[in-house]
C-alpha atoms as a PDB file:
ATOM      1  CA  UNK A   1     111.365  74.253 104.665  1.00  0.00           C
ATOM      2  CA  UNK A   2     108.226  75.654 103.150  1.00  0.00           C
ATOM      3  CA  UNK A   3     107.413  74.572  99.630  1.00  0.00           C
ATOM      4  CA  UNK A   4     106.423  77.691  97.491  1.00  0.00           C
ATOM      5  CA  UNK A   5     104.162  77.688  94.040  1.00  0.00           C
ATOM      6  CA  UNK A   6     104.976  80.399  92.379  1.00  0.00           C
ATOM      7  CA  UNK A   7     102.638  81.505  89.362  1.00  0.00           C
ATOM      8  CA  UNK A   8     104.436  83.268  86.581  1.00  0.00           C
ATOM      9  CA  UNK A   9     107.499  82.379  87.962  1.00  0.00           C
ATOM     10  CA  UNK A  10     109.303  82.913  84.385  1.00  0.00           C
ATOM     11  CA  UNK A  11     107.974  86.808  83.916  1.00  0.00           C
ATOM     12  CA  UNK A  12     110.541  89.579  85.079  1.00  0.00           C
ATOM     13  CA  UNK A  13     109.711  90.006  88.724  1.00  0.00           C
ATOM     14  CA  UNK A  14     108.558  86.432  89.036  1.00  0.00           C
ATOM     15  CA  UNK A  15     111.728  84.495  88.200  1.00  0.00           C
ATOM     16  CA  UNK A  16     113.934  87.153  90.379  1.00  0.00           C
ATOM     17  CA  UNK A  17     111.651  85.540  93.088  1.00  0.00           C
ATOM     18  CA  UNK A  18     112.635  81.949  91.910  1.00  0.00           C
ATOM     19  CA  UNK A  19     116.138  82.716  91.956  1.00  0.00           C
ATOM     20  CA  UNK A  20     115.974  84.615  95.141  1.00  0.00           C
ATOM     21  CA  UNK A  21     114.098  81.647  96.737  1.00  0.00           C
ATOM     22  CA  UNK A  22     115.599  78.695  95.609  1.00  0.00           C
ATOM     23  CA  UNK A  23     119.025  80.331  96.820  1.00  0.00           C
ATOM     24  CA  UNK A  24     117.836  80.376 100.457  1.00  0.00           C
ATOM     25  CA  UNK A  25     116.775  77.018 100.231  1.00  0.00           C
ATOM     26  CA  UNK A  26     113.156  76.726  99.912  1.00  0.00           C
ATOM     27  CA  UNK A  27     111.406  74.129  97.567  1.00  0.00           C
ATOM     28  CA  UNK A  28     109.958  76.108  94.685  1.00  0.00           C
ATOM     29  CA  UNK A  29     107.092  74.629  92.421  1.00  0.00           C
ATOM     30  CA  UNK A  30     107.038  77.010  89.016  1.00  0.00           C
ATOM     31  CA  UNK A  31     103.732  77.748  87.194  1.00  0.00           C
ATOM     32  CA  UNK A  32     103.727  79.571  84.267  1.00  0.00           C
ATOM     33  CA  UNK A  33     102.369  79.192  80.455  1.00  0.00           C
ATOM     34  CA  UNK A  34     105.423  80.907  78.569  1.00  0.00           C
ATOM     35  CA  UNK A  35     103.637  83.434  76.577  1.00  0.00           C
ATOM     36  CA  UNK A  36     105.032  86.092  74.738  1.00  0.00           C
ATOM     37  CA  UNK A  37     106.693  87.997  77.806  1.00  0.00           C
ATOM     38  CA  UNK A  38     107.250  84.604  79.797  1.00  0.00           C
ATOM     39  CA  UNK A  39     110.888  83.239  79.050  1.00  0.00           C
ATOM     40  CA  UNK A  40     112.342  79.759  81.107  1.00  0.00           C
ATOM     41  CA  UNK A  41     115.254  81.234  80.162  1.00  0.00           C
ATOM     42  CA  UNK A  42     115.135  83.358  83.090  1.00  0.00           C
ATOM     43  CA  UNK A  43     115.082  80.139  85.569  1.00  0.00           C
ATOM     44  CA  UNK A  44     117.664  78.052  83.451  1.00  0.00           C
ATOM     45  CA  UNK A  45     120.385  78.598  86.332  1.00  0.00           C
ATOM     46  CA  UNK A  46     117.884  77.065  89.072  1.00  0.00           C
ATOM     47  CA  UNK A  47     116.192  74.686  86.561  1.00  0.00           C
ATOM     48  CA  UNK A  48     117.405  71.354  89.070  1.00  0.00           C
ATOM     49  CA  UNK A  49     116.581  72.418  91.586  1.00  0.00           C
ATOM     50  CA  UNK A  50     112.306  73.379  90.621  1.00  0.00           C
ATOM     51  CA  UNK A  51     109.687  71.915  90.009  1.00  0.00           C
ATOM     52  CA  UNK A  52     107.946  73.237  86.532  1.00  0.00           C
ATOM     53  CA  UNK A  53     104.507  73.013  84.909  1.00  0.00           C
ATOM     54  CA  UNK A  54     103.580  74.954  82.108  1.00  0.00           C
ATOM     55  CA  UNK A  55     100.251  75.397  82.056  1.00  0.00           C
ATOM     56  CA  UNK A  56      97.582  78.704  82.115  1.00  0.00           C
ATOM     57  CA  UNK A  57      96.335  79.613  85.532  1.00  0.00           C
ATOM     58  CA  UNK A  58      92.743  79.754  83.825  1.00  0.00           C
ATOM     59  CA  UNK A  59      93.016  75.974  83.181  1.00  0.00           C
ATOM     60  CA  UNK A  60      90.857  75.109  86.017  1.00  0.00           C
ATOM     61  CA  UNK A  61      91.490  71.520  86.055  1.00  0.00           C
ATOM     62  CA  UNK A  62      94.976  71.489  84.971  1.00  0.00           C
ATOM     63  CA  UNK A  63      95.817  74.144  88.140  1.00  0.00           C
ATOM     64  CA  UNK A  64      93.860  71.639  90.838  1.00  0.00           C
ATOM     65  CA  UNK A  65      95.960  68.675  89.654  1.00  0.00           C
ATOM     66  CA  UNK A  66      98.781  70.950  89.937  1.00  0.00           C
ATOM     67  CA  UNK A  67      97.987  72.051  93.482  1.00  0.00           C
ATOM     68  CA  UNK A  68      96.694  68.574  94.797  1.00  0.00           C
ATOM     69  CA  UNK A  69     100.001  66.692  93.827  1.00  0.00           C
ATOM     70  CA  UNK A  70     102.304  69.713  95.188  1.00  0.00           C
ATOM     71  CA  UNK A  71     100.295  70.554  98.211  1.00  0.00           C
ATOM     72  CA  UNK A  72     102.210  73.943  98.620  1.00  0.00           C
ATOM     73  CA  UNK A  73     102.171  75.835 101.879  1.00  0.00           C
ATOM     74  CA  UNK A  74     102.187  79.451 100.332  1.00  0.00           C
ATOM     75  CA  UNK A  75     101.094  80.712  96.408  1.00  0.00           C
ATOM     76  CA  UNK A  76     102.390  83.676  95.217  1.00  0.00           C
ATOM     77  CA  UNK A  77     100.856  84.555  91.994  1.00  0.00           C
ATOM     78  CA  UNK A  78     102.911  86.819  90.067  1.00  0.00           C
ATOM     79  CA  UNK A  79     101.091  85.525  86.494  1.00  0.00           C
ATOM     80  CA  UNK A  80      99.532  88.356  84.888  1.00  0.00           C
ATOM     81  CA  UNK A  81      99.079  90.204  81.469  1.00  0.00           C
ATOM     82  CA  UNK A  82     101.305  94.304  82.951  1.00  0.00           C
ATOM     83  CA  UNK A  83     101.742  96.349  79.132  1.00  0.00           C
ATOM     84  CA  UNK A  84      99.334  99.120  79.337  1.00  0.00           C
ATOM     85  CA  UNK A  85      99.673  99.357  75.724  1.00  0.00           C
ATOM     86  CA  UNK A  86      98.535  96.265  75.071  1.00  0.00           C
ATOM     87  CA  UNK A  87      95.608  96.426  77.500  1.00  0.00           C
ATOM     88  CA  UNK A  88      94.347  99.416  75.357  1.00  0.00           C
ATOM     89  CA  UNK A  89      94.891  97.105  72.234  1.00  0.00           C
ATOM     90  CA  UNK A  90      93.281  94.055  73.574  1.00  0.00           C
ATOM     91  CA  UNK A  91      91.472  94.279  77.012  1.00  0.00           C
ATOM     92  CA  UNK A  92      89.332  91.082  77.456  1.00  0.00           C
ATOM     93  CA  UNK A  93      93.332  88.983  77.196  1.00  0.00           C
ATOM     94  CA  UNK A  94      94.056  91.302  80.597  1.00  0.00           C
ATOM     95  CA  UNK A  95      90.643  90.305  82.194  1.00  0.00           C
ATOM     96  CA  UNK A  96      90.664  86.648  81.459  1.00  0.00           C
ATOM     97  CA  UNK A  97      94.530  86.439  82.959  1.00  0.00           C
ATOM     98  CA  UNK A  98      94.125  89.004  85.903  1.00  0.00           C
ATOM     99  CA  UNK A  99      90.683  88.239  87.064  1.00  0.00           C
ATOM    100  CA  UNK A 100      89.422  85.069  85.996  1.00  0.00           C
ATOM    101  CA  UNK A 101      92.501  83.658  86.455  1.00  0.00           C
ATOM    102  CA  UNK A 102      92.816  84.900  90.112  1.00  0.00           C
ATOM    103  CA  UNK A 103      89.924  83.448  91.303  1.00  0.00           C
ATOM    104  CA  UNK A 104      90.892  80.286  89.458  1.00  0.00           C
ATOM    105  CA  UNK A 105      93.367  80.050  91.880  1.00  0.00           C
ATOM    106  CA  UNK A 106      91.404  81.619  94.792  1.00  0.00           C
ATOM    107  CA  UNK A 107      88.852  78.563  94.393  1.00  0.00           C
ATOM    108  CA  UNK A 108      91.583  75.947  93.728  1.00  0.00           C
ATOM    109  CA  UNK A 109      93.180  77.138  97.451  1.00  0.00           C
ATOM    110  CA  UNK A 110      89.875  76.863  98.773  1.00  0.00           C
ATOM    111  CA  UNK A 111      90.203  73.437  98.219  1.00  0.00           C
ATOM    112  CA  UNK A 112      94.052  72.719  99.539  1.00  0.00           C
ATOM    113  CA  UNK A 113      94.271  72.232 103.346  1.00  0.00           C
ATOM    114  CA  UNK A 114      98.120  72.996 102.972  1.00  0.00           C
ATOM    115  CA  UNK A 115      97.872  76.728 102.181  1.00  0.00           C
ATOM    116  CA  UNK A 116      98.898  79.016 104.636  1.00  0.00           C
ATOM    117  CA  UNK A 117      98.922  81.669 102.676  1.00  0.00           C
ATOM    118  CA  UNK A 118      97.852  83.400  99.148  1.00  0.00           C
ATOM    119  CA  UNK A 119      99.972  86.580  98.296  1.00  0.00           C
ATOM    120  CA  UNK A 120      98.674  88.539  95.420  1.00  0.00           C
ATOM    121  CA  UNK A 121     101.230  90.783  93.363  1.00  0.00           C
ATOM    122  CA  UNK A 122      99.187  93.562  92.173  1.00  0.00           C
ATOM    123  CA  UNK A 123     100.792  97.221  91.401  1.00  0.00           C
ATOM    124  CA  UNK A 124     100.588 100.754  92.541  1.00  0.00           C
ATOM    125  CA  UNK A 125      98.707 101.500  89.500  1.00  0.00           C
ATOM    126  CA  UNK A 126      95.747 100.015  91.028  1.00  0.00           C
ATOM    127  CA  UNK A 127      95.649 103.617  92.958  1.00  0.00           C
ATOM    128  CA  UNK A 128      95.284 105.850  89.787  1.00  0.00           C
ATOM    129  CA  UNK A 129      97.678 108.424  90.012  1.00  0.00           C
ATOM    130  CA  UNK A 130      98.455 111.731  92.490  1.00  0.00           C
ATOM    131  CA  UNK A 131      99.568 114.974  91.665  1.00  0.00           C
ATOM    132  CA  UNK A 132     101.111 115.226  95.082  1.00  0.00           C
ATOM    133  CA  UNK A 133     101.471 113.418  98.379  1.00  0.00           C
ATOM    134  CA  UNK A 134     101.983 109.398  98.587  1.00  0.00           C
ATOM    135  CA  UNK A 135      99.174 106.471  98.383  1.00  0.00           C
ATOM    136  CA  UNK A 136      98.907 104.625 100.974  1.00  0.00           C
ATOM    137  CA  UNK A 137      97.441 101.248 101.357  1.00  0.00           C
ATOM    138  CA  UNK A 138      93.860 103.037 102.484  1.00  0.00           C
ATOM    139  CA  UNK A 139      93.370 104.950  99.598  1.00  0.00           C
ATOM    140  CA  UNK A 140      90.382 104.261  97.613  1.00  0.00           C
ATOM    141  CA  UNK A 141      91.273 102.118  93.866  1.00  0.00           C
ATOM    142  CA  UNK A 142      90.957 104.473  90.962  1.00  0.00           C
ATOM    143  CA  UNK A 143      92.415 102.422  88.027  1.00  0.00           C
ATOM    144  CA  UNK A 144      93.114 104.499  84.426  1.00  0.00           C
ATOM    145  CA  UNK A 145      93.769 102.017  82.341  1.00  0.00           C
ATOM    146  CA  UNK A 146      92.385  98.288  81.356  1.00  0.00           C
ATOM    147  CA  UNK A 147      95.498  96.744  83.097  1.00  0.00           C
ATOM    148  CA  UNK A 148      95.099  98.389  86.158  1.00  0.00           C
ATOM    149  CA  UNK A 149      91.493  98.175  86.189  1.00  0.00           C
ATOM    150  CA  UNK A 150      91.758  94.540  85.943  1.00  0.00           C
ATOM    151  CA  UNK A 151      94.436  94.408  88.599  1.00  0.00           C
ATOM    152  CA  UNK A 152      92.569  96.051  90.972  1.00  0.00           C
ATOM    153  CA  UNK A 153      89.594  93.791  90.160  1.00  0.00           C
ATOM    154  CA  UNK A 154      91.350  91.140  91.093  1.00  0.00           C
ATOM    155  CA  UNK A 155      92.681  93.082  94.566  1.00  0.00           C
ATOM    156  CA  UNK A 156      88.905  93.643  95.138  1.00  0.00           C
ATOM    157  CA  UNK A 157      87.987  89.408  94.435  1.00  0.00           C
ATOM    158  CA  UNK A 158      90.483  88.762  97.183  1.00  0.00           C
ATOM    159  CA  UNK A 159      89.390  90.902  99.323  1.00  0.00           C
ATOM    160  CA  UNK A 160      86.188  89.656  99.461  1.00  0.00           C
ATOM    161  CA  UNK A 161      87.248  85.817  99.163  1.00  0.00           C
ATOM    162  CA  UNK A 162      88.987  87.110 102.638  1.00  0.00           C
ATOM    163  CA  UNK A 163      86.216  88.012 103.847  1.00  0.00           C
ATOM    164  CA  UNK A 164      83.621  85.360 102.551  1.00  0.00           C
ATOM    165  CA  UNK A 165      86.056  82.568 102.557  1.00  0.00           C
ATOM    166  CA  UNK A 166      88.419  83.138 104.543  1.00  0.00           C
ATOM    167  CA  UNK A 167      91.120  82.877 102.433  1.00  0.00           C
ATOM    168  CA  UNK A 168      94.695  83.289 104.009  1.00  0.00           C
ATOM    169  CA  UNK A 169      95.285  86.092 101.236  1.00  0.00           C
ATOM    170  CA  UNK A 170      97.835  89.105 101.395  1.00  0.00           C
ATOM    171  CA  UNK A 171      98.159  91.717  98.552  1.00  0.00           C
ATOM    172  CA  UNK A 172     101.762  93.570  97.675  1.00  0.00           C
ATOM    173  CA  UNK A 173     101.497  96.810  95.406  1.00  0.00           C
ATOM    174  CA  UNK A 174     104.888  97.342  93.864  1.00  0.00           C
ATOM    175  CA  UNK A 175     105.634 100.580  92.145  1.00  0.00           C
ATOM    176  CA  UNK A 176     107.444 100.337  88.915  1.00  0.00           C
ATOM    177  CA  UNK A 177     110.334  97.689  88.632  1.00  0.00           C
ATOM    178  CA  UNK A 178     113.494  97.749  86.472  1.00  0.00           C
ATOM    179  CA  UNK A 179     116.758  95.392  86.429  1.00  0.00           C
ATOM    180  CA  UNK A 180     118.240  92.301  84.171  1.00  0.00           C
ATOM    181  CA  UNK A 181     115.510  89.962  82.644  1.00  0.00           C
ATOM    182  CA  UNK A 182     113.013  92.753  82.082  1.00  0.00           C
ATOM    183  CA  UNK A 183     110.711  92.031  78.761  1.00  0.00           C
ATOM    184  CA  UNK A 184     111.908  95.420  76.195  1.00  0.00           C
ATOM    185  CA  UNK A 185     108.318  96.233  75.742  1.00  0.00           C
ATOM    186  CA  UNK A 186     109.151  97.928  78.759  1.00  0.00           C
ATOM    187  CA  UNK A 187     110.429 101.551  79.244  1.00  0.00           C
ATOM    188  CA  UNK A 188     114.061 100.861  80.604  1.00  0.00           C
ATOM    189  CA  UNK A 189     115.271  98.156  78.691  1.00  0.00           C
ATOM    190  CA  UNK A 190     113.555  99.508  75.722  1.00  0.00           C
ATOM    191  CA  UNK A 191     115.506 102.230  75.780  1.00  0.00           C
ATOM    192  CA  UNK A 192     118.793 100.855  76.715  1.00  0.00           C
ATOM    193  CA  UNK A 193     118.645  98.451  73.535  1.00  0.00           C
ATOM    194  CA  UNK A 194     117.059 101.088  71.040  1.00  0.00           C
ATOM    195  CA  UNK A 195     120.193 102.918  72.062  1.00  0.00           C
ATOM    196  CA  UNK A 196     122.559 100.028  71.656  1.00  0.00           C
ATOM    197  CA  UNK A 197     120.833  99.468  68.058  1.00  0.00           C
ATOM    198  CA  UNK A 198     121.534 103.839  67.734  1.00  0.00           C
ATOM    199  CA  UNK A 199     118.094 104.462  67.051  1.00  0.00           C
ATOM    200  CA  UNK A 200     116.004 107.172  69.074  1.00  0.00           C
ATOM    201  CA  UNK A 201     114.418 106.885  72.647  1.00  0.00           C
ATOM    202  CA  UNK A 202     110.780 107.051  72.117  1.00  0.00           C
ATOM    203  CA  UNK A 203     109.162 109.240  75.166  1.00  0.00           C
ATOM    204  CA  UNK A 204     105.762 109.684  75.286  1.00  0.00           C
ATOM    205  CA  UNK A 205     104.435 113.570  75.384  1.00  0.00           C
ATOM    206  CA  UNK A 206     106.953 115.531  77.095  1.00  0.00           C
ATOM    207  CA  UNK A 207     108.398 113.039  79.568  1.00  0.00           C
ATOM    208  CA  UNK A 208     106.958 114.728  82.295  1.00  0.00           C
ATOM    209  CA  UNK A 209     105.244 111.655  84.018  1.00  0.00           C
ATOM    210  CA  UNK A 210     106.654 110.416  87.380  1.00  0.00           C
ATOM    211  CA  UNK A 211     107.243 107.177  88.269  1.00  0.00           C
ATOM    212  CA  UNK A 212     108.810 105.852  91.350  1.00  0.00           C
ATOM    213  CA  UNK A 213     111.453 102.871  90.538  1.00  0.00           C
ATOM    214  CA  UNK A 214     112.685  99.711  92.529  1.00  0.00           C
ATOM    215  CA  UNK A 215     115.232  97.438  91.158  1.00  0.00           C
ATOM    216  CA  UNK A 216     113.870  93.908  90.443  1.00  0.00           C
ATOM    217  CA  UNK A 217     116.222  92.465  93.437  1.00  0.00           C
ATOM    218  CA  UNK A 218     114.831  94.259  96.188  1.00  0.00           C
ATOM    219  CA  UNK A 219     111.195  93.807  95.200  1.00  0.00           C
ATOM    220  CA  UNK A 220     111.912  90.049  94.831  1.00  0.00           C
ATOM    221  CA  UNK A 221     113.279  90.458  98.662  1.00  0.00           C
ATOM    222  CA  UNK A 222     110.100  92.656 100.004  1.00  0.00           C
ATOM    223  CA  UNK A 223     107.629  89.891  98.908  1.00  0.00           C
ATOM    224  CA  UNK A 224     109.599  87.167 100.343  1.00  0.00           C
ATOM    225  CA  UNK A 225     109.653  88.924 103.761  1.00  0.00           C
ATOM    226  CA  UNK A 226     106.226  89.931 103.401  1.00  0.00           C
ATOM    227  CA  UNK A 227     105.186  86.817 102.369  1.00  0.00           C
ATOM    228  CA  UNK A 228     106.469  84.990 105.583  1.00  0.00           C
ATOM    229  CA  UNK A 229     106.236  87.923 108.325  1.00  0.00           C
ATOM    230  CA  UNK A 230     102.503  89.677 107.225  1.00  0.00           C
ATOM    231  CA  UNK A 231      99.237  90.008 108.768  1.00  0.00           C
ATOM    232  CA  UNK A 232      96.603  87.986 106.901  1.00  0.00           C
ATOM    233  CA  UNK A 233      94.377  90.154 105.441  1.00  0.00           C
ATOM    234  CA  UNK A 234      96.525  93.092 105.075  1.00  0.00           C
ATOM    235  CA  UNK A 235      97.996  95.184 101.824  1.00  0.00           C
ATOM    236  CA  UNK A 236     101.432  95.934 101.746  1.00  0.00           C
ATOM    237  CA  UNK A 237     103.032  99.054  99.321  1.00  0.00           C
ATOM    238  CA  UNK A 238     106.439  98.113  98.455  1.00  0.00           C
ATOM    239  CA  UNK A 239     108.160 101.351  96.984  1.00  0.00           C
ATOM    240  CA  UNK A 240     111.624 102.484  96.906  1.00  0.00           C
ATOM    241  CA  UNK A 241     110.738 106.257  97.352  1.00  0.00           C
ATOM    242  CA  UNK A 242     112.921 107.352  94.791  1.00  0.00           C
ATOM    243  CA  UNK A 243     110.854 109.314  91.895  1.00  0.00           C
ATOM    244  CA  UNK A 244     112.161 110.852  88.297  1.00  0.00           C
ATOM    245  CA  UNK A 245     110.173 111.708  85.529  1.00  0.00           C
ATOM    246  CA  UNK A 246     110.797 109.970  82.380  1.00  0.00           C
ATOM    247  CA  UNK A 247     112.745 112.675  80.824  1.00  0.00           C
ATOM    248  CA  UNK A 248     114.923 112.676  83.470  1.00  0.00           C
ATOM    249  CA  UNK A 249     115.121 108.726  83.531  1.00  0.00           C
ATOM    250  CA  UNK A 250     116.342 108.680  80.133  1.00  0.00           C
ATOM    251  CA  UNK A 251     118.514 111.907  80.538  1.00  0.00           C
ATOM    252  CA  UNK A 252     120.221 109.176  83.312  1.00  0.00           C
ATOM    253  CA  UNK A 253     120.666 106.265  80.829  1.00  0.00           C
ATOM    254  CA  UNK A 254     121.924 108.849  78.164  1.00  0.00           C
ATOM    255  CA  UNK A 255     124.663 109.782  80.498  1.00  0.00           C
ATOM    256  CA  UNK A 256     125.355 106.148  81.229  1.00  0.00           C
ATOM    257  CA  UNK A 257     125.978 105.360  77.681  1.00  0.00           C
ATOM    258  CA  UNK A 258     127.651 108.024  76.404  1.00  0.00           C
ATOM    259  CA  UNK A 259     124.757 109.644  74.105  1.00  0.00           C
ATOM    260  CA  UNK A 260     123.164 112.595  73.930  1.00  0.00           C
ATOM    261  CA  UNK A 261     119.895 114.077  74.138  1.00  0.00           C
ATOM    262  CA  UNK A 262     119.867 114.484  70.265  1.00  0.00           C
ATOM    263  CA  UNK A 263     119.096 110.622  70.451  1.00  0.00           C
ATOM    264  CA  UNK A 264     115.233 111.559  72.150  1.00  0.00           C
ATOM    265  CA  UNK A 265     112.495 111.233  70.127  1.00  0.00           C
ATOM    266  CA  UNK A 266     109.029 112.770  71.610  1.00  0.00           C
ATOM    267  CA  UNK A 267     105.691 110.476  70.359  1.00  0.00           C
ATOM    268  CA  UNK A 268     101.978 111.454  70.999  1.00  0.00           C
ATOM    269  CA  UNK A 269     101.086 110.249  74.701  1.00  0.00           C
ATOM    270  CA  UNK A 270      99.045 107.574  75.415  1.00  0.00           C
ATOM    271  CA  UNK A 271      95.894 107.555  76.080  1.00  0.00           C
ATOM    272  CA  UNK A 272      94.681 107.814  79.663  1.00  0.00           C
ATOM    273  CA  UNK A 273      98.128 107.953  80.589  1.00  0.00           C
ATOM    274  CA  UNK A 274      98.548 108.285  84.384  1.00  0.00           C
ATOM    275  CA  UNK A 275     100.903 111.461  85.771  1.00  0.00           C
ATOM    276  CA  UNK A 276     102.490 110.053  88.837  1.00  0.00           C
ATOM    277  CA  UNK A 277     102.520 107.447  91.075  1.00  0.00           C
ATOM    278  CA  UNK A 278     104.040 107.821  94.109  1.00  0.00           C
ATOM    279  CA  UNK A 279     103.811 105.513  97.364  1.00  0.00           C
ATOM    280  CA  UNK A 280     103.662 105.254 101.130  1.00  0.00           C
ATOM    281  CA  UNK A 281     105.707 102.505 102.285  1.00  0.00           C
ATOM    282  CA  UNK A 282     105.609 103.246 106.214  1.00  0.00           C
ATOM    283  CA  UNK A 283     103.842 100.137 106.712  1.00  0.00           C
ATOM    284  CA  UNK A 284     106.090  97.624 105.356  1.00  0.00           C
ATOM    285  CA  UNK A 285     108.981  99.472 106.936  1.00  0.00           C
ATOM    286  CA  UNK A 286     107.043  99.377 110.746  1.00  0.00           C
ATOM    287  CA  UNK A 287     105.659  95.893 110.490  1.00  0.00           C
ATOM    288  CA  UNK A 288     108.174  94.002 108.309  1.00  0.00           C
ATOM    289  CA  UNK A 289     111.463  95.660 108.703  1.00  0.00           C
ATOM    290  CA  UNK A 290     112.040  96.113 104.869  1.00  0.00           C
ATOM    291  CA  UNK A 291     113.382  98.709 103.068  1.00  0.00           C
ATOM    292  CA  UNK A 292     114.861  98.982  99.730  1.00  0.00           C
ATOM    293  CA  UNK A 293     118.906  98.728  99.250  1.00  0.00           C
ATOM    294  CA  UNK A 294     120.084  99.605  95.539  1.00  0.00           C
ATOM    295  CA  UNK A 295     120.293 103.145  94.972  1.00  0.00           C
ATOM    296  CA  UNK A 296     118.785 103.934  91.300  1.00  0.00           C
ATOM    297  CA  UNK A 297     121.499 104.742  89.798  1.00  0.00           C
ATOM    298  CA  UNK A 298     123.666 101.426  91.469  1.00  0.00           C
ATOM    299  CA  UNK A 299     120.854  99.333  89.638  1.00  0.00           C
ATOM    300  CA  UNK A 300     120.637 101.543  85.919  1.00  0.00           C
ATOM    301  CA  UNK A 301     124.506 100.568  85.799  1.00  0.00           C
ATOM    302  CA  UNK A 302     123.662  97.076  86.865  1.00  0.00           C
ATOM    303  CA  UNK A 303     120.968  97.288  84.098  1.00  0.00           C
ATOM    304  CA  UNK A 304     122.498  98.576  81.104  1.00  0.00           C
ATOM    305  CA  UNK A 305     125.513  95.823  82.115  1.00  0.00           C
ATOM    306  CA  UNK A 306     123.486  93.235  82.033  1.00  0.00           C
ATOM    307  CA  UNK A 307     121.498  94.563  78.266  1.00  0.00           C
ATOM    308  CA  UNK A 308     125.196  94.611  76.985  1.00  0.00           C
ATOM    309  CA  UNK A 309     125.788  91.222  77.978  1.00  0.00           C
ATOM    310  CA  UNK A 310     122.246  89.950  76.749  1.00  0.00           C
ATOM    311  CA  UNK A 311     121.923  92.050  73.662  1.00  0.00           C
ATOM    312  CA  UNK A 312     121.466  88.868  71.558  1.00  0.00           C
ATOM    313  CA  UNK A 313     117.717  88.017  74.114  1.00  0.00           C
ATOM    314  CA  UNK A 314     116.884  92.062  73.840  1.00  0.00           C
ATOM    315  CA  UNK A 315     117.154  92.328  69.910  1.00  0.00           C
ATOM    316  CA  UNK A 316     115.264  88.842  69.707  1.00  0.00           C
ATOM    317  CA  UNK A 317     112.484  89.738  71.942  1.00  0.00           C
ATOM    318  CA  UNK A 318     111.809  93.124  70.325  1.00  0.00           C
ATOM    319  CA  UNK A 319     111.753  91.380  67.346  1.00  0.00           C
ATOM    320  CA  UNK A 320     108.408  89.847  68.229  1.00  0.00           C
ATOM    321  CA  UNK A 321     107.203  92.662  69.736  1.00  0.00           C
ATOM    322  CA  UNK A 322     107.278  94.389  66.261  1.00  0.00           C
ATOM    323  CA  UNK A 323     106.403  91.620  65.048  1.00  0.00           C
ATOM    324  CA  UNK A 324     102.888  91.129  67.287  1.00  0.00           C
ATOM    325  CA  UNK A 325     102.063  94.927  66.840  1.00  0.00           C
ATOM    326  CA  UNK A 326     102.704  94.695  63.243  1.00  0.00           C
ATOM    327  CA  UNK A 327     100.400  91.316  62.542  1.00  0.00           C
ATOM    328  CA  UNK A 328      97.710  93.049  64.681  1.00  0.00           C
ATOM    329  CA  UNK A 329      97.324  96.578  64.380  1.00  0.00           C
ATOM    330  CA  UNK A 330      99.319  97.041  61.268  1.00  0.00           C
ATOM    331  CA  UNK A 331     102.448  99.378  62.513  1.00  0.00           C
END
């Protein structure tokens, strides 16, 4: 069985891969450094049955030891800095993680005879956004914010360590994920606990921005069978092709929980902020055979279960997040 080193293997999408993984058997080396948004917690059920290192994937030295000792046949590097918010706050934390500690990684497999392959998890974001019609994986990158313009930075280094290397790379752009585990900085789960707390939902301008949503256990499932079934060298979307705008998301998780729209509260819009994102996903359908399973509303009720059973991890994460935007921007 293939042994798999999985960077940021305790973020949200990250450790539904570990779990997912270590369930059908394969040996799973973890990397992550357990910042703010990182959380072992997330991994505790698999914990025997991993290998773990924390460490930064910009510590060159630390990730070659790491690498020479495990000698993993594929990486999948899920570590990255994903809040646009905070990437408007603080860009140059987004380039050192997303860039310079991708091609940390790209010149540390340069080095492994092992590899087979490197699979990047980048995001549809990468794209910009599209008023109509779907991206697919030949549109031009048009980033709009710091985090996606370092994400698709880093798409671009692999491309050309393909290229100039040949590295054994493959890129996956997920659209927007949701499900249990996900950090409350984050639209859904945000909402779900300010609710549970009966304090307003926060929506940015109108709520008229589209998103398109897949739940955190199929995109864990579309990497893994891209990961072992894809060309080398090619991009993958991996989409659910189910869209709402935000109003209507939060309309959804109203109705869920028995609250009303009296319990919206409409904030200035960020800045930059992208309109919709919609994507293609022929490709992955055609030449990997995946398509998504849970039906958006099957994983919100999945969801807000879950953020009733973990209230106690919601409240104490958001905590620090009003904690961190408090010490450093004074709100």
């Amino acid at each position: 069985m293939k042994k798999i080193l999985v960077t940021g293997g305790c973020g949200f999408i990250g450790s539904a891969f570990v779990r997912l993984t270590v369930q059908r058997g394969f040996k799973i080396v973890v990397v992550d450094c357990l910042d703010y948004a990182g959380d072992f917690e997330r991994i505790c059920q698999v914990k025997s049955r991993i290998c773990f290192y924390k460490t930064d994937i910009c510590n060159r030295s630390k990730i070659e030891s790491i690498f020479r000792k495990e000698k993993p046949s594929l990486v999948i590097n899920f570590a990255a800095q994903t809040h646009v918010d905070r990437s408007i706050k603080d860009p140059l934390v987004f380039t050192n993680t997303n860039v310079v500690g991708t091609q940390v990684l790209l010149d540390t497999c340069r080095k492994i005879n092992t590899l087979e392959r490197f699979v990047q998890i980048s995001t549809d974001e990468v794209y910009g956004d599209i008023l109509e019609g779907e991206f697919n994986e030949t549109f031009a990158l048009n980033p709009s914010s710091p985090y996606s313009a370092s994400k698709a930075s880093a798409d671009l280094l692999i491309k050309a360590y393909i290229r100039t290397f040949q590295i054994p790379a493959i890129i996956i752009r997920p659209c927007n994920n949701y499900g249990p585990w996900q950090y409350p900085e984050k639209f859904i789960p945000r909402a779900i606990l300010y609710l549970m707390l009966n304090r307003k939902v926060q929506v940015y301008a109108q709520g008229k921005n589209i998103r398109e949503w897949l739940f955190v256990d199929d995109c864990a499932e579309g990497i893994l069978e891209i990961a072992l079934k894809a060309k080398i060298g090619e991009v993958y979307n991996l989409g659910s092709g189910f869209e709402a705008q935000n109003i209507e998301v939060v309309r959804k998780i109203l109705s869920l929980m028995d609250k009303d729209q009296s319990d919206i509260e409409f904030v200035r819009d960020r800045p930059g902020h992208d309109f919709r994102y919609k994507l293609n996903t022929d490709k992955v359908r055609r030449e990997i055979g995946w398509q998504a399973k849970v039906s958006f509303e099957d994983g919100l009720k999945q969801t807000i279960i879950w953020c009733k059973e973990h209230k106690n991890w919601l409240v104490k994460k958001y905590q620090n997040i009003e904690r961190f935007y408090q010490r450093c921007y004074g709100r």
